[in-house]
C-alpha atoms as a PDB file:
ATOM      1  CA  UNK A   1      11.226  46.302 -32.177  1.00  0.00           C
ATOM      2  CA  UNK A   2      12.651  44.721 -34.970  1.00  0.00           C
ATOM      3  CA  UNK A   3      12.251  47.486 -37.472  1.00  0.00           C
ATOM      4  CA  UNK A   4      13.516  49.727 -34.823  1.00  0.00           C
ATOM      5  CA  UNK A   5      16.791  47.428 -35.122  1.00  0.00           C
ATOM      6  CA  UNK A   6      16.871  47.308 -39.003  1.00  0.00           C
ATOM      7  CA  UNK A   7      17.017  50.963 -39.058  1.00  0.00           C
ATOM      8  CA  UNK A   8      19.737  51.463 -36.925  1.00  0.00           C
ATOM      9  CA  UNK A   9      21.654  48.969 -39.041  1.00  0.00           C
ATOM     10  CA  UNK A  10      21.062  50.567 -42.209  1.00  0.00           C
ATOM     11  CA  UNK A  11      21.610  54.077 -40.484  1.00  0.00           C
ATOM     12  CA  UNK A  12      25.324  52.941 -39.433  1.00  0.00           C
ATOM     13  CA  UNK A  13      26.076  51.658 -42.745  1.00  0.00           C
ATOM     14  CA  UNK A  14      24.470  54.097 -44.714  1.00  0.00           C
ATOM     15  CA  UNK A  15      26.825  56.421 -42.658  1.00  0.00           C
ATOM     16  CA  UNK A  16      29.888  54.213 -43.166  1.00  0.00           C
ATOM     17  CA  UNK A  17      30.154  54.098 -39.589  1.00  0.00           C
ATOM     18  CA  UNK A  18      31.702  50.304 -39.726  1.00  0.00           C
ATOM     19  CA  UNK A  19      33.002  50.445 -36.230  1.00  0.00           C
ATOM     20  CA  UNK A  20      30.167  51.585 -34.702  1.00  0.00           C
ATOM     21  CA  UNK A  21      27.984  48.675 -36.423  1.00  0.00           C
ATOM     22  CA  UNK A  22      30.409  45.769 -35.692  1.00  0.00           C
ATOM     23  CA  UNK A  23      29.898  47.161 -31.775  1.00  0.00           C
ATOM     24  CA  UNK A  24      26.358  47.424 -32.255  1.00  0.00           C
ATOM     25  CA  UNK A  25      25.992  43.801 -33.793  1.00  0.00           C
ATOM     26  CA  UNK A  26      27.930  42.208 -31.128  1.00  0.00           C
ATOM     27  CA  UNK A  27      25.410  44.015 -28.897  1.00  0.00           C
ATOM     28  CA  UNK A  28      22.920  42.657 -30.687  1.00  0.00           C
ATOM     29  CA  UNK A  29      24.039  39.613 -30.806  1.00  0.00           C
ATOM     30  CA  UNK A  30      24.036  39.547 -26.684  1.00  0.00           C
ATOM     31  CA  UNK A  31      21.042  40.774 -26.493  1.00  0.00           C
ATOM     32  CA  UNK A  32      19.488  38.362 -28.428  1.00  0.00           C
ATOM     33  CA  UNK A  33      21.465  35.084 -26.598  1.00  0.00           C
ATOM     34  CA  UNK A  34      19.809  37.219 -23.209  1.00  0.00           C
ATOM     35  CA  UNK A  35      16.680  36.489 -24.608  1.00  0.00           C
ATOM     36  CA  UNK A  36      17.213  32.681 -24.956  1.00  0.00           C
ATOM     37  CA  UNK A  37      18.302  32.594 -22.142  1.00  0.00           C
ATOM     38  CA  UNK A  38      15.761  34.210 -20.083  1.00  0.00           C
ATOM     39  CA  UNK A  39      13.251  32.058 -22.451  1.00  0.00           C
ATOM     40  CA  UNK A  40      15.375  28.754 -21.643  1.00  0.00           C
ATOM     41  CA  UNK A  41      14.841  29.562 -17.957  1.00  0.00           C
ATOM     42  CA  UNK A  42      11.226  30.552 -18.044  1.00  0.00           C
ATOM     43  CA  UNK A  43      10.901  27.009 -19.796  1.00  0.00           C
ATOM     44  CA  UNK A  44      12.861  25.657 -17.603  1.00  0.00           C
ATOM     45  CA  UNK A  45      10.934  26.836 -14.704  1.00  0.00           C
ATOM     46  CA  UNK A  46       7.534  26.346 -15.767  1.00  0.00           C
ATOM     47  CA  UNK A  47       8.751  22.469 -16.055  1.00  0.00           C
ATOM     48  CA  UNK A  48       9.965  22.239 -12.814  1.00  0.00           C
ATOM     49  CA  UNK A  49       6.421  23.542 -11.624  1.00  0.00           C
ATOM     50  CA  UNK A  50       4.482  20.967 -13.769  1.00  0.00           C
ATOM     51  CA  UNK A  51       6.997  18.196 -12.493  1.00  0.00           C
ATOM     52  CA  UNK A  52       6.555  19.429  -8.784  1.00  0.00           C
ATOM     53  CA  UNK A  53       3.053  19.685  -8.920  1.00  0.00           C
ATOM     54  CA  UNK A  54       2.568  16.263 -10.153  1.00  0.00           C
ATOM     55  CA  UNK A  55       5.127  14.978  -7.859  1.00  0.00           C
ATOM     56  CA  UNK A  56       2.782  16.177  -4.617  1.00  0.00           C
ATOM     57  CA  UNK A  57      -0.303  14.387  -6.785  1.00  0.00           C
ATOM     58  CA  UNK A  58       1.201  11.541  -6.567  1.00  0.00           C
ATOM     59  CA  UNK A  59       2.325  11.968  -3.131  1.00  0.00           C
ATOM     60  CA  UNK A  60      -1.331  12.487  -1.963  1.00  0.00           C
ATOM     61  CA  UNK A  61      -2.364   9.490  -4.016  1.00  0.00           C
ATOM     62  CA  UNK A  62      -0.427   7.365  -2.391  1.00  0.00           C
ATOM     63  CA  UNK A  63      -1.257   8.852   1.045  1.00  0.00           C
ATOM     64  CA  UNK A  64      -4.538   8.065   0.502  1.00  0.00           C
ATOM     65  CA  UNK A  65      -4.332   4.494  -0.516  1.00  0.00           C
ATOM     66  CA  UNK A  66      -1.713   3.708   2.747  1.00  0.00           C
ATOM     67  CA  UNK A  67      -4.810   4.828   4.701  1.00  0.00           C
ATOM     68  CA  UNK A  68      -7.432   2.851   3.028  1.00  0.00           C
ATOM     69  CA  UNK A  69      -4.557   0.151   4.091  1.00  0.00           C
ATOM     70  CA  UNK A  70      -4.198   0.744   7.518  1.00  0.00           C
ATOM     71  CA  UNK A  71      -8.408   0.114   7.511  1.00  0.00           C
ATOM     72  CA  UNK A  72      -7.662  -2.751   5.600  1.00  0.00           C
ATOM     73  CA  UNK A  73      -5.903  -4.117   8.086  1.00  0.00           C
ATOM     74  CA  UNK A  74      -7.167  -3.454  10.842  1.00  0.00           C
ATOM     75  CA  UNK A  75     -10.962  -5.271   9.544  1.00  0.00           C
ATOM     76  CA  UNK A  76      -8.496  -8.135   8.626  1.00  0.00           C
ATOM     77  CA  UNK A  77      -7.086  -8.405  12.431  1.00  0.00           C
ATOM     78  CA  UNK A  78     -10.819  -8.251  13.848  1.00  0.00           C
ATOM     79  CA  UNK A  79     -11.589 -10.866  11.530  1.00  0.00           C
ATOM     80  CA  UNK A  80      -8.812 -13.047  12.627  1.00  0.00           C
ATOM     81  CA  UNK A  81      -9.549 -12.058  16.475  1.00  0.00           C
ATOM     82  CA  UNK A  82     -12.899 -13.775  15.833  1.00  0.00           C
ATOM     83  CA  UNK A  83     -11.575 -16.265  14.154  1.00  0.00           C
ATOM     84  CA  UNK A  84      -9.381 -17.007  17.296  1.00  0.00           C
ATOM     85  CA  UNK A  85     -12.039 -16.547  19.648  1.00  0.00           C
ATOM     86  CA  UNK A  86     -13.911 -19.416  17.610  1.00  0.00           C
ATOM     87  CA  UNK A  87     -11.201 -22.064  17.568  1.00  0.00           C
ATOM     88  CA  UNK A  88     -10.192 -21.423  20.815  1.00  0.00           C
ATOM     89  CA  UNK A  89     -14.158 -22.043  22.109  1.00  0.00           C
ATOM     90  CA  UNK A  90     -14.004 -25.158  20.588  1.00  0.00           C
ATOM     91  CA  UNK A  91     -10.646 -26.173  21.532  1.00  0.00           C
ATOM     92  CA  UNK A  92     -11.909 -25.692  25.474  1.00  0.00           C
ATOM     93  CA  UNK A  93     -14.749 -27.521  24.698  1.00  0.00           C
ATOM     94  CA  UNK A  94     -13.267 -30.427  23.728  1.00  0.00           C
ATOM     95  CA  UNK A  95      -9.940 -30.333  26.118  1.00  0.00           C
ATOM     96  CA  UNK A  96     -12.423 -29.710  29.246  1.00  0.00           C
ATOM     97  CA  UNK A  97     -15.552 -32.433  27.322  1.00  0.00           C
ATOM     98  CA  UNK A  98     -17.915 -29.380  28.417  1.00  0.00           C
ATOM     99  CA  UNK A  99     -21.518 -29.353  27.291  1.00  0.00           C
ATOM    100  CA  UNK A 100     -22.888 -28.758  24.045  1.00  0.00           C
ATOM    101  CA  UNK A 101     -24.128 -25.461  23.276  1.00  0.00           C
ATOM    102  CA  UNK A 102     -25.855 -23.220  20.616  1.00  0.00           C
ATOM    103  CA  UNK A 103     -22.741 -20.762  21.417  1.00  0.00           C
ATOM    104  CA  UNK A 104     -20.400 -23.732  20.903  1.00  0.00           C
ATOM    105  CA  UNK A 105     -22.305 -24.804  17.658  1.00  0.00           C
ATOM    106  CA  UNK A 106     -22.092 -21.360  16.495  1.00  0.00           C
ATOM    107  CA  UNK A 107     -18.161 -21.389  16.891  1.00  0.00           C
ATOM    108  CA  UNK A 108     -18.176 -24.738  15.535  1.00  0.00           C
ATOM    109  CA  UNK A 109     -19.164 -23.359  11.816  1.00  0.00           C
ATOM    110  CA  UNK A 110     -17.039 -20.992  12.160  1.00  0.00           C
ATOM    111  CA  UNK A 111     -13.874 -21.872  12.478  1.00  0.00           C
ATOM    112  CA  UNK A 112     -12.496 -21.669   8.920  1.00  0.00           C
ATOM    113  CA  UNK A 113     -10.718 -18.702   6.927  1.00  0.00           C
ATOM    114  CA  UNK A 114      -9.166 -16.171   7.620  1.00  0.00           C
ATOM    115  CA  UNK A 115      -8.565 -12.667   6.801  1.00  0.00           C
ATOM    116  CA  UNK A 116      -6.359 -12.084   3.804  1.00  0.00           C
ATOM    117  CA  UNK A 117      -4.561  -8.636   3.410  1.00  0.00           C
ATOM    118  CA  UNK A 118      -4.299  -6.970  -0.003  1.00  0.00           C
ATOM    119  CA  UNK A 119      -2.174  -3.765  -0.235  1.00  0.00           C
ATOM    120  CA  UNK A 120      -4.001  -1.247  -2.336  1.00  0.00           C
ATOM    121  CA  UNK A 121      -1.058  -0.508  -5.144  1.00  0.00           C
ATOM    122  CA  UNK A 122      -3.008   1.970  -8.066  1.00  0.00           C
ATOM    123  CA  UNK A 123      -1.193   5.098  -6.866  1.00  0.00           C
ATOM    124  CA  UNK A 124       2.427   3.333  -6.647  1.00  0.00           C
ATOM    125  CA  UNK A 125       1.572   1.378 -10.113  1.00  0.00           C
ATOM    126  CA  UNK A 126       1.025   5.138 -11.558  1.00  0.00           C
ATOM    127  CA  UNK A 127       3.777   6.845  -9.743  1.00  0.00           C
ATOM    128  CA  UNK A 128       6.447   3.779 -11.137  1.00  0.00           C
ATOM    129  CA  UNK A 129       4.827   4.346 -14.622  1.00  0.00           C
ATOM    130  CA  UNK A 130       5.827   7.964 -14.435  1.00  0.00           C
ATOM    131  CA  UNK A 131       9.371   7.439 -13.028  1.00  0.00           C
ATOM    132  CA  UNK A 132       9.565   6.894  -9.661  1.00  0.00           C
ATOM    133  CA  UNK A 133      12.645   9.566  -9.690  1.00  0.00           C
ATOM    134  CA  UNK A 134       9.899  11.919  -9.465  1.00  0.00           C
ATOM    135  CA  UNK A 135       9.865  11.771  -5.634  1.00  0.00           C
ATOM    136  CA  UNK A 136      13.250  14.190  -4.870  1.00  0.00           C
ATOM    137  CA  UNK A 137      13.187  13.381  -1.943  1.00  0.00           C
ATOM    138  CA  UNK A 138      16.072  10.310  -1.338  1.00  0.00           C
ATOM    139  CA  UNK A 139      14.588   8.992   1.769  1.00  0.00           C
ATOM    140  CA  UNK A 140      11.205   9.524   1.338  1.00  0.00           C
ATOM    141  CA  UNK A 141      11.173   7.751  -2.015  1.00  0.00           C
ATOM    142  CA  UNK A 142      13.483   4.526  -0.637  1.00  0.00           C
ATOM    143  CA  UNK A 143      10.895   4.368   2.211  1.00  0.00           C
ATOM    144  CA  UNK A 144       8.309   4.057  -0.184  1.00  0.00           C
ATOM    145  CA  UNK A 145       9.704   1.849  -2.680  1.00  0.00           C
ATOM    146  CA  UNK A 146      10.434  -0.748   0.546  1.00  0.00           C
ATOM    147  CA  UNK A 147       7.266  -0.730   1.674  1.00  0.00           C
ATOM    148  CA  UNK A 148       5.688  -2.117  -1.348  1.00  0.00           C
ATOM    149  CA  UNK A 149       8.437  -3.875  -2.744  1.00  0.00           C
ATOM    150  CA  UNK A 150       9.768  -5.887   0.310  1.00  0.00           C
ATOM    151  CA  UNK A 151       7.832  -5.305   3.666  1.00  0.00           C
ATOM    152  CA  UNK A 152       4.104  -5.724   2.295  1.00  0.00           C
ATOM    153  CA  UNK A 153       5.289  -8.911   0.830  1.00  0.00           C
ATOM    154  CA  UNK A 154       5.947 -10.522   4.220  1.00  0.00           C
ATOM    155  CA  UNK A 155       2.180  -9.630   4.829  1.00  0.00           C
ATOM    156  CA  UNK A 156       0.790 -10.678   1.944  1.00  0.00           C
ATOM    157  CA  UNK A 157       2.701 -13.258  -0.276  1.00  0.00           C
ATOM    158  CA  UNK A 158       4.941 -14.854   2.722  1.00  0.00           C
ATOM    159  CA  UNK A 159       2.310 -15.078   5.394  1.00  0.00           C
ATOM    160  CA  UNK A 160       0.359 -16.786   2.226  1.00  0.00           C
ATOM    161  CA  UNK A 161       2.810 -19.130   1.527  1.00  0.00           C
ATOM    162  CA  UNK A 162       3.234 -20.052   5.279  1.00  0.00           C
ATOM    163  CA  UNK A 163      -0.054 -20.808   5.953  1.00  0.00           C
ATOM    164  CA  UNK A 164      -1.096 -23.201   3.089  1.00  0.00           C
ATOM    165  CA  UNK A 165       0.065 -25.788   4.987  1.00  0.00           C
ATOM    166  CA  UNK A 166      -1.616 -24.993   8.112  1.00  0.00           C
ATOM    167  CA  UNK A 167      -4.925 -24.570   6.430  1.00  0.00           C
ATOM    168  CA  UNK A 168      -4.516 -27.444   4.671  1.00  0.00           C
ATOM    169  CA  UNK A 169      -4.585 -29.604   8.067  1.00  0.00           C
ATOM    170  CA  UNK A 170      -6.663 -27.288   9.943  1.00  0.00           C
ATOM    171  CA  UNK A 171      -9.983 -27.528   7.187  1.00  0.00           C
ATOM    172  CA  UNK A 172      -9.236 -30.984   6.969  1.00  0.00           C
ATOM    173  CA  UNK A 173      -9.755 -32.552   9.979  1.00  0.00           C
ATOM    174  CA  UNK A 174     -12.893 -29.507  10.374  1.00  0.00           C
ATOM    175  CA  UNK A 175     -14.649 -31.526   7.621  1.00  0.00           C
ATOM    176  CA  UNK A 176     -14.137 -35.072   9.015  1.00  0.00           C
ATOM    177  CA  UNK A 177     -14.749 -34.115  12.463  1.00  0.00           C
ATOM    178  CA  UNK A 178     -17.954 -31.464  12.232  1.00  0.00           C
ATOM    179  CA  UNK A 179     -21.189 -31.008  10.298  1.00  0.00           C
ATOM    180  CA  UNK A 180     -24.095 -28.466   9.684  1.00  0.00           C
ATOM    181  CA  UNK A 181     -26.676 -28.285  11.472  1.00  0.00           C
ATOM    182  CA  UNK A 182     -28.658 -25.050  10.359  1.00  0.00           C
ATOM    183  CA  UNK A 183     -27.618 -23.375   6.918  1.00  0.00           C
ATOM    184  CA  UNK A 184     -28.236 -19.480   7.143  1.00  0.00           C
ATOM    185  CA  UNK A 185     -27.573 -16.422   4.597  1.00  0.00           C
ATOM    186  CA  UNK A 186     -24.266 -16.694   5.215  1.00  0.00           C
ATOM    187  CA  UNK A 187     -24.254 -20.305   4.510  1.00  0.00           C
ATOM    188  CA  UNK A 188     -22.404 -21.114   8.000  1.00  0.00           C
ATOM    189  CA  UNK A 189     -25.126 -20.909  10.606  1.00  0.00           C
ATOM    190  CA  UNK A 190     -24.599 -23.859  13.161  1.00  0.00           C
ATOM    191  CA  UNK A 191     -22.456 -26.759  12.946  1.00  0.00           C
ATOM    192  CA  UNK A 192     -21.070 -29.456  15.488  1.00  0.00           C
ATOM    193  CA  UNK A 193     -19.262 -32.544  15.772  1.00  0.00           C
ATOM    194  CA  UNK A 194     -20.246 -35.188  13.691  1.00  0.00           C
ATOM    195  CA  UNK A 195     -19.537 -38.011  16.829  1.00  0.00           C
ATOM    196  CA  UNK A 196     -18.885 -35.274  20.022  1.00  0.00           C
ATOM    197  CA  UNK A 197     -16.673 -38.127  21.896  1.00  0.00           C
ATOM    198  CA  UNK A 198     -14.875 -39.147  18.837  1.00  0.00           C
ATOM    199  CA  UNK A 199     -13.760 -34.760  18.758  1.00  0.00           C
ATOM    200  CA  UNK A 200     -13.082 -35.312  22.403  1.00  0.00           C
ATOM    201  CA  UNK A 201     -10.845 -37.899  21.836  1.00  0.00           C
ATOM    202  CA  UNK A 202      -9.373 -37.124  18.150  1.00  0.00           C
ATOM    203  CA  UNK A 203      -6.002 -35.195  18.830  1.00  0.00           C
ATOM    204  CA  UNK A 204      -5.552 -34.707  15.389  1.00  0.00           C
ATOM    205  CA  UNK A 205      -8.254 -32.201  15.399  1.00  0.00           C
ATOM    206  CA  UNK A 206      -7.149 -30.401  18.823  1.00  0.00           C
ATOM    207  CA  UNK A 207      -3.632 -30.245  16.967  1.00  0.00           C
ATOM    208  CA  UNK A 208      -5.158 -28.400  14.282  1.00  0.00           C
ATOM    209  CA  UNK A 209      -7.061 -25.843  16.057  1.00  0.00           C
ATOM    210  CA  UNK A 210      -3.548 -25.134  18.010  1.00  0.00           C
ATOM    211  CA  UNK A 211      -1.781 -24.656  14.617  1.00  0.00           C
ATOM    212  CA  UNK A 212      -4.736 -22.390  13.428  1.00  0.00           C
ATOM    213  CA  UNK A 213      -4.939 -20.366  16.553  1.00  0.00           C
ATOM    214  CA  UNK A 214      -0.902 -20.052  16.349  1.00  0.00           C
ATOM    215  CA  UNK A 215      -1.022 -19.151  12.830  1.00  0.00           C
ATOM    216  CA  UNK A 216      -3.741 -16.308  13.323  1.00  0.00           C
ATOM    217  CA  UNK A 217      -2.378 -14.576  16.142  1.00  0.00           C
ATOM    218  CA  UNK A 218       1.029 -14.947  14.075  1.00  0.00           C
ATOM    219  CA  UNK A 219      -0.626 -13.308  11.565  1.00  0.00           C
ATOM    220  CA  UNK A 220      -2.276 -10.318  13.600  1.00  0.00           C
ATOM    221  CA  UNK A 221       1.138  -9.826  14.757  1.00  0.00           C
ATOM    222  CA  UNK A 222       2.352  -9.154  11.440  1.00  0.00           C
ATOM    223  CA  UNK A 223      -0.909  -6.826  10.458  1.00  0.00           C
ATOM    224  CA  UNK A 224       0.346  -4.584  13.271  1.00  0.00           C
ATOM    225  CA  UNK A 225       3.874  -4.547  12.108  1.00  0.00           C
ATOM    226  CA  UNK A 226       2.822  -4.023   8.889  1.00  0.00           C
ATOM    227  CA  UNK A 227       0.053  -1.094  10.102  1.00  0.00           C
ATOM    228  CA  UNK A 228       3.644   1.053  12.144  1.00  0.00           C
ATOM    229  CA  UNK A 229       5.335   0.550   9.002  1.00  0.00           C
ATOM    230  CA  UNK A 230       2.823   1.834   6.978  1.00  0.00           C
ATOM    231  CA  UNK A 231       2.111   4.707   9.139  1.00  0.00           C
ATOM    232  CA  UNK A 232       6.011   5.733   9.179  1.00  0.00           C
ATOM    233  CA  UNK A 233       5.215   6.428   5.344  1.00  0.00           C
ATOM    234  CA  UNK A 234       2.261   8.170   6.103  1.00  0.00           C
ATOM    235  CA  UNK A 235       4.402  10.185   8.150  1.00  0.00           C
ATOM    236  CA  UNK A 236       7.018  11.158   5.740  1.00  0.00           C
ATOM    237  CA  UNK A 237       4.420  12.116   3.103  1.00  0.00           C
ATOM    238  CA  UNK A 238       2.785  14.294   5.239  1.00  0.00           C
ATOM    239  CA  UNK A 239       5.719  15.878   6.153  1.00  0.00           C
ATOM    240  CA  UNK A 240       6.496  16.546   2.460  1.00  0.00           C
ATOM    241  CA  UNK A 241       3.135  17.761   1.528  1.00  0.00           C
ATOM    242  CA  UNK A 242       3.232  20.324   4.158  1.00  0.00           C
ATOM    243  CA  UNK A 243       6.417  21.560   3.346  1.00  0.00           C
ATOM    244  CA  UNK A 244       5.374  22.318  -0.031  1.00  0.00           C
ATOM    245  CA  UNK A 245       1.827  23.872   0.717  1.00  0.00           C
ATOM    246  CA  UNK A 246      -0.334  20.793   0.589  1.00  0.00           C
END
């Protein structure tokens, strides 16, 4: 194509045909800022695919870890449901001065922790080390930067910070007031009061089953907030991946 041009060129000016080449050079001249052009776009194009494509990636990423999270939290509100269901067995059984049981003793070394939420962040970690501008769409990217950035932290850091104190009280008067009885795998196994009418009388130790149960259904009620949050995410990306194809 090129020697097809040259030849032309020397043809005209061979000829003396001046007028003819300046047109012809201007042509060329288009024709060859066309062709930038067109490449510019192509470019231009094929970028915008790559960018897209990885955009969606990172979409499903991120999909994936907000539903590892939503299993996350729900094994964290059975855990705290149990550990309800424990303190408030004791709690009766020292309000009402029922009998001693193997049930109650079973409660009784259990009545500690509690289940700790931690948001799984590797696919928003990535997607901010790529630019987090990658996400086009406005909403969908503010809804996700909020979630991690502000409304996980009231179920993870705050909730942490709020019940320090509580737990602090709560495994306190747990140690002065109980001991173990039988050690198992799981290094609870059975546990009761160290005096039982001391326990029945000691409303320092009633207190702090309150707080705990307070704090724990507290708690579950921010897991669930923090679950219909999470799941209004979910919702966006999947509306984004299926309007692209995914």
């Amino acid at each position: 194509m090129i020697k097809f041009f040259r030849k032309i060129r020397q043809k005209l000016l061979t000829e003396n045909k001046f007028s003819k080449y300046f047109l012809y050079a201007i042509g060329e001249i288009i024709l060859v800022v066309i062709g930038i052009l067109i490449a510019l776009q192509i470019n231009n194009w094929n970028n915008d695919n790559i960018e897209r494509e990885l955009e969606l990636n990172m979409l499903s990423e991120i999909l994936t870890n907000l539903e590892k999270d939503v299993f996350n939290f729900n094994s964290k509100i059975t855990y705290n449901e149990n550990a309800i269901k424990h303190n408030s067995a004791v709690l009766e059984h020292l309000i009402l001065k029922t009998p001693l049981t193997d049930s109650l003793r079973f409660s009784y070394a259990r009545l500690t922790g509690r289940g700790t939420f931690e948001p799984i962040t590797v696919a928003y970690e990535n997607l901010k080390s790529k630019g987090i501008n990658i996400i086009r769409n406005d909403s969908l990217r503010i809804s996700i930067s909020e979630l991690y950035d502000f409304k996980y932290f009231y179920v993870t850091e705050d909730l942490r910070m709020d019940y320090e104190p509580i737990k602090d009280f709560h495994m306190s008067e747990i140690f002065k007031n109980t001991k173990t009885t039988l050690k198992t795998n799981d290094n609870r196994g059975l546990a009761e009061p160290v005096k039982l009418s001391d326990a029945q009388n000691n409303i320092y130790f009633q207190e702090a089953l309150k707080r705990a149960i307070s704090f724990y259904q507290w708690m579950n009620r921010n897991y669930r907030n923090g679950i219909r949050e999470n799941e209004i995410v979910q919702k966006k990306i999947r509306a984004e991946l299926t309007k692209n194809g995914k």
